[in-house]
Every structure is written in structure tokens, then in C-alpha cells.
C-alpha atoms as a PDB file:
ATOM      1  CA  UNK A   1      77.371  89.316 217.638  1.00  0.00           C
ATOM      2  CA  UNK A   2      80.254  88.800 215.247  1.00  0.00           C
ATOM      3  CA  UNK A   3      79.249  86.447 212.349  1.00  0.00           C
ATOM      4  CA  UNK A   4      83.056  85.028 212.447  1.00  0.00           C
ATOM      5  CA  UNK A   5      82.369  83.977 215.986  1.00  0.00           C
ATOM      6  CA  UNK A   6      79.470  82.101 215.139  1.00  0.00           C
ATOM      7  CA  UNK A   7      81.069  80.815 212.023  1.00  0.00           C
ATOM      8  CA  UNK A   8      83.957  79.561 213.856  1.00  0.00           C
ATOM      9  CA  UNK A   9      82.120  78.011 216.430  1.00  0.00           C
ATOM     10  CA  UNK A  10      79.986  76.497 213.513  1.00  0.00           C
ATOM     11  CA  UNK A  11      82.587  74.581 212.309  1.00  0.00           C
ATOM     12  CA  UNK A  12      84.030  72.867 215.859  1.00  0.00           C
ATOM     13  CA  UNK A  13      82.804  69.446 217.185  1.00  0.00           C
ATOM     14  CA  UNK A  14      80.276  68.986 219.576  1.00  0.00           C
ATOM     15  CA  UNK A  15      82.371  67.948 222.371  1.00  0.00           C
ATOM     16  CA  UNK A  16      84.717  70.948 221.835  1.00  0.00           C
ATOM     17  CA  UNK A  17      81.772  73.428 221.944  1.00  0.00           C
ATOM     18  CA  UNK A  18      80.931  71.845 225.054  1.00  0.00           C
ATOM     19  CA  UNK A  19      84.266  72.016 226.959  1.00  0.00           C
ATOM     20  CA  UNK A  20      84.345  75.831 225.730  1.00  0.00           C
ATOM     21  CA  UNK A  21      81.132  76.261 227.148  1.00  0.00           C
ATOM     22  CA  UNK A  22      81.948  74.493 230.259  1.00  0.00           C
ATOM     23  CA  UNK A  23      85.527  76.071 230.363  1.00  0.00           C
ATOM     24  CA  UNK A  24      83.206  79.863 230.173  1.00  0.00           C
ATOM     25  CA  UNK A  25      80.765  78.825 232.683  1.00  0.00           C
ATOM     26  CA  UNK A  26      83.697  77.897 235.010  1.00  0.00           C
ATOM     27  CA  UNK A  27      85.467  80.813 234.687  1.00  0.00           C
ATOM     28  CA  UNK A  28      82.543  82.797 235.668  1.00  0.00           C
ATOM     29  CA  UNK A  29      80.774  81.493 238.099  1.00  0.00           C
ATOM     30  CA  UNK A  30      83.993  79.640 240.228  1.00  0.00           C
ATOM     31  CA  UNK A  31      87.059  81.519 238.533  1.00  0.00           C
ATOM     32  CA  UNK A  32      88.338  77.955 237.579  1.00  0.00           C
ATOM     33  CA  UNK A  33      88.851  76.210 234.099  1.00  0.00           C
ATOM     34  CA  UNK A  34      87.563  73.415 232.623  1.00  0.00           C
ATOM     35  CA  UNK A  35      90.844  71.867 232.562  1.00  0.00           C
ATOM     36  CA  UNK A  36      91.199  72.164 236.522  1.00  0.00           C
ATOM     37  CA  UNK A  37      87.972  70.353 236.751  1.00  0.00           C
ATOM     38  CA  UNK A  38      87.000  68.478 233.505  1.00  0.00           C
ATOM     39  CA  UNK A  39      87.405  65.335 235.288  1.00  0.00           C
ATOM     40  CA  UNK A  40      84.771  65.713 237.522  1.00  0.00           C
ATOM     41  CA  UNK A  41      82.195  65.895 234.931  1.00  0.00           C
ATOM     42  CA  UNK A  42      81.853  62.970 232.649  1.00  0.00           C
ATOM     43  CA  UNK A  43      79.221  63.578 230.876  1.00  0.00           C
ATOM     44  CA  UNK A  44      79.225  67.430 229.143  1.00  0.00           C
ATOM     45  CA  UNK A  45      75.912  66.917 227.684  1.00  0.00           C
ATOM     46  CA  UNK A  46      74.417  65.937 230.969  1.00  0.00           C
ATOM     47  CA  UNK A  47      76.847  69.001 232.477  1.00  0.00           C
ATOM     48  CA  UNK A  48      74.690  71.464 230.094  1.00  0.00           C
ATOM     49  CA  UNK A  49      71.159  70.264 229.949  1.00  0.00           C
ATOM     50  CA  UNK A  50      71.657  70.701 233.777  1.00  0.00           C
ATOM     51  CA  UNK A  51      72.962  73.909 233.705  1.00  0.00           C
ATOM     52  CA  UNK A  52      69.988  74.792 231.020  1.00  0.00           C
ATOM     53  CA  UNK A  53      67.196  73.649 233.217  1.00  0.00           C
ATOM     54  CA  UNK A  54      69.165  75.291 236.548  1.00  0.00           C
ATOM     55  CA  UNK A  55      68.859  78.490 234.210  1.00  0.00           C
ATOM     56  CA  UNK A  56      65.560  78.376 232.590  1.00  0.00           C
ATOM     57  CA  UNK A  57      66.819  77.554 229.175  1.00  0.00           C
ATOM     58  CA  UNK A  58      64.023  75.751 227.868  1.00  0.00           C
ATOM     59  CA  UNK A  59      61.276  77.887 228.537  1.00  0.00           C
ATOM     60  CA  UNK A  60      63.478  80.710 226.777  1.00  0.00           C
ATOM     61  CA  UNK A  61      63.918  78.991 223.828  1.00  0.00           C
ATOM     62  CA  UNK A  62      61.070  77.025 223.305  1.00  0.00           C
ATOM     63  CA  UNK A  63      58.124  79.167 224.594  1.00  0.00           C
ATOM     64  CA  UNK A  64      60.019  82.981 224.201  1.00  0.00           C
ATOM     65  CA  UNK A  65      62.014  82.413 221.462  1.00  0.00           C
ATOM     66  CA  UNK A  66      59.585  79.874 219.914  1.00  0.00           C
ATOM     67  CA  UNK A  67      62.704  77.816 218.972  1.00  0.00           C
ATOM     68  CA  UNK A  68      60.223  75.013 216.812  1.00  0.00           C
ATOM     69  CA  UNK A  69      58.920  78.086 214.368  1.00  0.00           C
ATOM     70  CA  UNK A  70      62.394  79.939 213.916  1.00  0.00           C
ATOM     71  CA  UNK A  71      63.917  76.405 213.203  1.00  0.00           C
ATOM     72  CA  UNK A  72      61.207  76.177 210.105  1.00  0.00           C
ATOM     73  CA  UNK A  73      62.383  80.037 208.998  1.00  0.00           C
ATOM     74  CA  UNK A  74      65.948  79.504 208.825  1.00  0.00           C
ATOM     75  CA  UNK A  75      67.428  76.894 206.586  1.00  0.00           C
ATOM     76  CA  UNK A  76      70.851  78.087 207.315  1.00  0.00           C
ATOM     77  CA  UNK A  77      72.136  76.557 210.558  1.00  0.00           C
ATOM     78  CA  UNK A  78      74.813  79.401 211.103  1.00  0.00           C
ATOM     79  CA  UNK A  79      72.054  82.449 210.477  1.00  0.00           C
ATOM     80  CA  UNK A  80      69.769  80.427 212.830  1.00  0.00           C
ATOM     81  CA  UNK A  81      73.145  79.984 215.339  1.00  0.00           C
ATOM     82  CA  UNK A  82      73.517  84.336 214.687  1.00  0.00           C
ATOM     83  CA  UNK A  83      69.595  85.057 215.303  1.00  0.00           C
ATOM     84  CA  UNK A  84      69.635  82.679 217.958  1.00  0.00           C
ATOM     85  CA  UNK A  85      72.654  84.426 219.696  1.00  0.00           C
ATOM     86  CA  UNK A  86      71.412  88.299 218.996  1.00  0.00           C
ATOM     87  CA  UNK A  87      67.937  86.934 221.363  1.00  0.00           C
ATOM     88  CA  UNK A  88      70.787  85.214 224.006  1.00  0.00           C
ATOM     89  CA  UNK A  89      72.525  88.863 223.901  1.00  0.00           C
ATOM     90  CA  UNK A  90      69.396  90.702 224.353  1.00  0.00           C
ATOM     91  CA  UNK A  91      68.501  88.855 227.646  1.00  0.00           C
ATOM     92  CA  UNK A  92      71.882  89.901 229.162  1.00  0.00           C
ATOM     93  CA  UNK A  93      71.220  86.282 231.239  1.00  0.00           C
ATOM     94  CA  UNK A  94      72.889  83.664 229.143  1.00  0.00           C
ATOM     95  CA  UNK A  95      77.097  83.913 229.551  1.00  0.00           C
ATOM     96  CA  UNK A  96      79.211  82.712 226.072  1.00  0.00           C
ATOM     97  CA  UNK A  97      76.104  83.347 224.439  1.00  0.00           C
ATOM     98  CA  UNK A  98      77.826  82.585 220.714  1.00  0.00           C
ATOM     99  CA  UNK A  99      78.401  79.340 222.375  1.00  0.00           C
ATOM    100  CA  UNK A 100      75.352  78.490 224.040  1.00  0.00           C
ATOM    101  CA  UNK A 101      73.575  79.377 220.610  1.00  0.00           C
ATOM    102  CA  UNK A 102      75.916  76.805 218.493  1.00  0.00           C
ATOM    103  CA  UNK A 103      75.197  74.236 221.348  1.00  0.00           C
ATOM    104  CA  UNK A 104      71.902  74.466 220.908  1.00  0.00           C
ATOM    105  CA  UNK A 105      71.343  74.700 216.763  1.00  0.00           C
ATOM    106  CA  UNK A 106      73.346  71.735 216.749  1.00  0.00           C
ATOM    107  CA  UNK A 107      71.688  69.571 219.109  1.00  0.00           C
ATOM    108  CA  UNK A 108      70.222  71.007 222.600  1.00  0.00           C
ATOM    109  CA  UNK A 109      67.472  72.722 221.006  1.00  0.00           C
ATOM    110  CA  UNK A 110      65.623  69.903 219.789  1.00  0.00           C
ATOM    111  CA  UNK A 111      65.988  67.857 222.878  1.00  0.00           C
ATOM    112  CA  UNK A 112      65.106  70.935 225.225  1.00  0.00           C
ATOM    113  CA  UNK A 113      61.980  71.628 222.965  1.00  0.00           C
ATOM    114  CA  UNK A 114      61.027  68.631 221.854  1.00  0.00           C
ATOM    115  CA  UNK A 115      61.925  66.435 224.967  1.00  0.00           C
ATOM    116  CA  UNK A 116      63.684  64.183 222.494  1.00  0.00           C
END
């Protein structure tokens, strides 16, 4: 994946990683945007930890992936966000995968692997 993706992504807010995310997911699955249907979905966070347990996300990360250990390796959140995103890429599962990997370093991953 290209590290000026990731770095990119690195630097947006949470809520605008989401609505990309969202906005990707929509296109795929429905052909719609996140624009069209934003409004529907108040909560984004709620919007993605549903989508992660609809797609098995947790027991990628946490158990597969062993998200707790990698998160001790890397002390670099946008190397973690890259590694992270290479293991997405590699399962040819995950859509916006550069995305789904920032969403998680900077927050989902600790809630989907340590239920917090």
C-alpha cells in the first residue's frame, strides 16, 4: 500500500475517516454515496463496529492478526496503520483497506480487541 495514503489518512479526523469509509462501503456494496445517505446513519462509529462484526473484523484483528502484540511492536502509529493495511490487502476481504486500517490504529482496534 502507498505510505502517502496511509500518511494522509493519518493526519484526517476521526469523523472524516469515518464518512470516507462509509462513503467506500456505500459505493460498493449499494452504488450510492455517503452524502445520498449520511443522514440515515447517526452514529458512524456505531455504522462501523456494525459493519466490523457483520464482517468478522474482530476475530481478524485480534486473534489472526494478534492486534494486542503488533500494537506493543510498533511505536509508530502510521507504520502500525501501513503493516496493519499490507495484512487487510492480503485477505482480499476488507474494501478501503488504507482506511479501515487508520480507523482502527486510531481507535476501533482497542475497542474490538479489548471490548473497551
Amino acid at each position: 500500500m502507498d505510505a502517502a495514503q496511509i500518511e494522509s489518512l493519518m493526519g484526517k479526523p476521526e469523523q472524516e475517516l469515518l464518512l470516507q469509509w462509509y462513503d467506500e462501503e456505500l459505493k460498493r456494496t449499494v452504488g450510492g454515496s455517503a452524502e445520498d445517505l449520511v443522514s440515515t446513519v447517526g452514529d458512524l462509529r456505531e455504522a462501523f463496529l456494525n459493519w466490523s462484526a457483520q464482517v468478522n473484523l474482530r476475530d481478524v484483528l485480534c486473534r489472526h492478526w494478534d492486534y494486542r502484540s503488533k500494537k506493543k511492536e510498533f511505536t509508530n502509529a502510521l507504520q502500525f496503520a501501513s503493516a496493519l493495511c499490507d495484512f487487510l490487502v492480503a485477505l482480499k476481504g476488507y474494501p478501503s483497506p488504507a482506511t479501515v486500517a487508520v480507523i482502527v490504529v486510531q481507535w476501533a482496534g482497542d475497542k474490538l480487541c479489548d471490548g473497551s
